[in-house]
Protein backbone atom coordinates (compact mmCIF):
# COMPACT_ATOMS: atom_id res chain seq x y z
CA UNK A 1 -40.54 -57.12 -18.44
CA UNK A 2 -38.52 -60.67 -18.65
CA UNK A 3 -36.33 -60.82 -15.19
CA UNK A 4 -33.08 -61.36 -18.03
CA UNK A 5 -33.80 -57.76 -19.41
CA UNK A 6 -34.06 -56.55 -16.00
CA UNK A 7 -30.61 -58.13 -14.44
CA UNK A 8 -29.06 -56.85 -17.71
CA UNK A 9 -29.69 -53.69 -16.42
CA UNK A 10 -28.21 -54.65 -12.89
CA UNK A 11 -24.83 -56.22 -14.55
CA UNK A 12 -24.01 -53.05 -16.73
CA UNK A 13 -25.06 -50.82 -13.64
CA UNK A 14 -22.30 -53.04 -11.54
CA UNK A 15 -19.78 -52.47 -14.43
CA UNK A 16 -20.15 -48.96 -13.08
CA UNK A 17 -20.84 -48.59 -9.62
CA UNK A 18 -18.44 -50.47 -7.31
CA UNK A 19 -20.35 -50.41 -3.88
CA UNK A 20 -22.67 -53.10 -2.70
CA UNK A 21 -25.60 -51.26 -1.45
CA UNK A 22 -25.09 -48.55 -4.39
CA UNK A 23 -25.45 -51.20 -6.78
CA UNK A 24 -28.54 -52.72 -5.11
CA UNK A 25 -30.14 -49.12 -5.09
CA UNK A 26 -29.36 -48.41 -8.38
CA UNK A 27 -30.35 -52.37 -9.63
CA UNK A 28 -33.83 -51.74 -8.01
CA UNK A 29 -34.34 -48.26 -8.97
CA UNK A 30 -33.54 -49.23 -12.65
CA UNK A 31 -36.10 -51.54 -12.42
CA UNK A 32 -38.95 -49.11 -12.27
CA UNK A 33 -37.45 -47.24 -14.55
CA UNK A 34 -37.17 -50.33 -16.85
CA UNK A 35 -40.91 -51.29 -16.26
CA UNK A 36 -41.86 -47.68 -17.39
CA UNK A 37 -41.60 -48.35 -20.78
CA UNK A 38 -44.47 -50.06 -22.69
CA UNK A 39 -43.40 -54.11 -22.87
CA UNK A 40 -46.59 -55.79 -24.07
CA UNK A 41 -46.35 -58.45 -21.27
CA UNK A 42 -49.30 -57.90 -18.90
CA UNK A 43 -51.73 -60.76 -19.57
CA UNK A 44 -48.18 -63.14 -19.19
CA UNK A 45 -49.67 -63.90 -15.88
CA UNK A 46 -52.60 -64.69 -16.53
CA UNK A 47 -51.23 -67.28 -19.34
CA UNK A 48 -49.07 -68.84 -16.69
CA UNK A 49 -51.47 -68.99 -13.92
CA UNK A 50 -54.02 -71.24 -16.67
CA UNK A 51 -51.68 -73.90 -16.49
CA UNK A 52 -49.42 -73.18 -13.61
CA UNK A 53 -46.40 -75.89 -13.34
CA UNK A 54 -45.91 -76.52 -17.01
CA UNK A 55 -46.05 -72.84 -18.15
CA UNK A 56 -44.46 -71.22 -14.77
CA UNK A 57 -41.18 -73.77 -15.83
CA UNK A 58 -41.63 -72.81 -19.28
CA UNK A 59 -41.07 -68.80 -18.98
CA UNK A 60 -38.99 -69.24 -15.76
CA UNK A 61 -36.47 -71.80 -17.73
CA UNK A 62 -36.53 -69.58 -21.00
CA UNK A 63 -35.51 -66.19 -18.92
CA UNK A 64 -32.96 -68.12 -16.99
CA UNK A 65 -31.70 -69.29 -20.25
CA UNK A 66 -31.51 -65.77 -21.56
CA UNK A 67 -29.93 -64.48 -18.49
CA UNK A 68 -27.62 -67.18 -18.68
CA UNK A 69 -26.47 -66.63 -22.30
CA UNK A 70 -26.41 -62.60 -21.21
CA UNK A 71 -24.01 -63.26 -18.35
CA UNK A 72 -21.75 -65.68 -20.42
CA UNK A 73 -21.83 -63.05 -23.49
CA UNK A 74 -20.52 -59.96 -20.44
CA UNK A 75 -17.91 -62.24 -18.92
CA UNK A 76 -16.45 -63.16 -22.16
CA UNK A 77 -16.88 -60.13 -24.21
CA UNK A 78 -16.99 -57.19 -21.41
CA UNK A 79 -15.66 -56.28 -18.35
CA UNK A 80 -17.29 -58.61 -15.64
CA UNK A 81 -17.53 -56.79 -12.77
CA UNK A 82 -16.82 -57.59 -8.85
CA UNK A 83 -19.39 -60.41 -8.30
CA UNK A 84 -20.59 -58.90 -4.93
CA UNK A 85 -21.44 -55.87 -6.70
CA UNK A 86 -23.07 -57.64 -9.72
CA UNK A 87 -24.87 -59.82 -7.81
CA UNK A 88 -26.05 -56.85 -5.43
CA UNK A 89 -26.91 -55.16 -8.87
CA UNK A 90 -29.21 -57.89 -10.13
CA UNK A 91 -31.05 -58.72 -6.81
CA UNK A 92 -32.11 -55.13 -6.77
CA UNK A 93 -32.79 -55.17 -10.98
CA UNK A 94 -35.12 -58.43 -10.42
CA UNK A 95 -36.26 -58.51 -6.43
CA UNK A 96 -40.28 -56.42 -7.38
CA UNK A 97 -40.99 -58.87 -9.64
CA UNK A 98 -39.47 -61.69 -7.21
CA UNK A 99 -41.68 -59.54 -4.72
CA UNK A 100 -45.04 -59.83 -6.80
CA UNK A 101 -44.63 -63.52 -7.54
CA UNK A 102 -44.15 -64.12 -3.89
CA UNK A 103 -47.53 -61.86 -3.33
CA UNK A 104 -49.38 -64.23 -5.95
CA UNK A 105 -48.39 -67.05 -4.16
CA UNK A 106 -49.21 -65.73 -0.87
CA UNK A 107 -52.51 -65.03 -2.13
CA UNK A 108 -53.61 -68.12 -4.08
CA UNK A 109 -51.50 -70.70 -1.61
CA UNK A 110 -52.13 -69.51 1.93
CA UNK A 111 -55.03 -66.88 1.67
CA UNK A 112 -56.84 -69.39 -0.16
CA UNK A 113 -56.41 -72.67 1.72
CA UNK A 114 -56.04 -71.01 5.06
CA UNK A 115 -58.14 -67.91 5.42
CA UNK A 116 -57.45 -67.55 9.50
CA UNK A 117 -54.06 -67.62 8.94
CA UNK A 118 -53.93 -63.92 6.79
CA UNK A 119 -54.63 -62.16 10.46
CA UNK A 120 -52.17 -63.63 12.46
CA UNK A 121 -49.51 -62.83 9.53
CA UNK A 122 -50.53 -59.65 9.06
CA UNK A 123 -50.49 -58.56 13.27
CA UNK A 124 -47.12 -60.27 13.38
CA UNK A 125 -45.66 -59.29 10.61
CA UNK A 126 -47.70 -56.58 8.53
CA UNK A 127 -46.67 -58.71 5.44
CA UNK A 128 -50.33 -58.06 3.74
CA UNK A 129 -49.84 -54.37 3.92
CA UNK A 130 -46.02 -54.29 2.82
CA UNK A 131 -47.42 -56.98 -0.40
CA UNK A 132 -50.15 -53.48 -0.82
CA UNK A 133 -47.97 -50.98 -0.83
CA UNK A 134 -45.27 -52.47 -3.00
CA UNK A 135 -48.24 -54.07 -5.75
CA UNK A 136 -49.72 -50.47 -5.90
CA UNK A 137 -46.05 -48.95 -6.57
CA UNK A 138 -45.30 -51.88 -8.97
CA UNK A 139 -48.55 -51.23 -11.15
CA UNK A 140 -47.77 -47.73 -10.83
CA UNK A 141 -44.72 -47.84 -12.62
CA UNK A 142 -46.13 -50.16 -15.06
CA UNK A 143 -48.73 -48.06 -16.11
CA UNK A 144 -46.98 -44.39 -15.99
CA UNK A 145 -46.78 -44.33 -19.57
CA UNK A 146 -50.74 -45.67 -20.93
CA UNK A 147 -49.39 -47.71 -23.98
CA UNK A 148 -51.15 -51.38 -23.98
CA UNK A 149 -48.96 -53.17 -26.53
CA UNK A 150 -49.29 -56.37 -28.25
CA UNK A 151 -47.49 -59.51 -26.82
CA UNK A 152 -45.64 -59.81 -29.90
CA UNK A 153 -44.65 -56.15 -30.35
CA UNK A 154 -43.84 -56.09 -26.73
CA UNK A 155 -41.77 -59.46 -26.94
CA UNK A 156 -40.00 -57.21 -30.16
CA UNK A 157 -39.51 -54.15 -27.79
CA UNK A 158 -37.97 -56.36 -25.16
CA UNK A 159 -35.59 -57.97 -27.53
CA UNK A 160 -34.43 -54.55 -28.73
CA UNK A 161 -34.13 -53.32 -25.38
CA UNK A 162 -32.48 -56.47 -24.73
CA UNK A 163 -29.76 -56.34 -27.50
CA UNK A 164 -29.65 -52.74 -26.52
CA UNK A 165 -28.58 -53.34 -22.92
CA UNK A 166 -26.03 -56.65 -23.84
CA UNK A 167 -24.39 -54.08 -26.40
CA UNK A 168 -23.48 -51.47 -23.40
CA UNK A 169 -22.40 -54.09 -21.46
CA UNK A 170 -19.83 -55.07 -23.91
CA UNK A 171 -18.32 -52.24 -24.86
């Protein structure tokens, strides 16, 4: 799901909730919840990692775009919330897919090009098995419910759910 969808979710949950940590729990936990439902975008990566720069700025400009217009439409129409709380909100709503792009790039930058270095990282830090666990949970969630979806229809689900979410956090 588009990281714009997901902070949605985080701003309308901080319209509600009024405590920092609550509002990260809650940002993060709606973000499973959120990648639950059937949104048609699975072979995105793939698509972006063909042509990395170009198509990485591409979706990562259009969602910021779309987040942007979201959080102008809130403030202006809706009741913006405390900005510690929304921005606790939306680090939880977007930080496992923040958390899976930073495992990709682990993976292709410095497993890749330096191979010795994976060991030391992972007695030092135990980063490797923390990426595991969390990539496991992630494509748990993602597959809980087994409907593959077309990019398009998924694009059309996202823009519903999308319009869906702005329109709760506007009234």
């Amino acid at each position: 799901m588009f990281l714009s969808t997901h902070a949605l979710a985080g701003i309308i949950i901080s319209q509600h909730v009024h405590s920092v940590p609550a509002a990260f729990g809650l940002g993060l936990l709606s973000h499973y919840i959120l990648d639950m439902i059937p949104h048609g975008d699975e072979k995105l990566g793939a698509w972006v990692k063909a042509k990395l720069i170009r198509r990485f700025a591409l979706t990562f400009l259009t969602d910021l775009g779309f987040l942007a217009l979201f959080v102008y439409t809130v403030h202006v129409t809706g009741d913006w919330p405390n900005p510690n709380v929304a921005l606790a909100a939306i680090i939880g709503a977007v930080l496992p897919d923040l958390i899976w792009v930073a495992y990709d790039a682990y993976r292709m930058l410095l497993i890749k090009h330096f191979p010795r270095a994976t060991k030391i990282i992972q007695d030092v830090t135990r980063l490797e098995s923390f990426f595991n666990h969390h990539d496991r949970l992630h494509r748990w969630f993602h597959a809980y419910i087994e409907k593959r979806l077309t990019f398009k229809v998924g694009l059309a689900v996202q823009v519903v759910l999308a319009g869906a979410l702005l329109f709760v956090s506007t009234r």
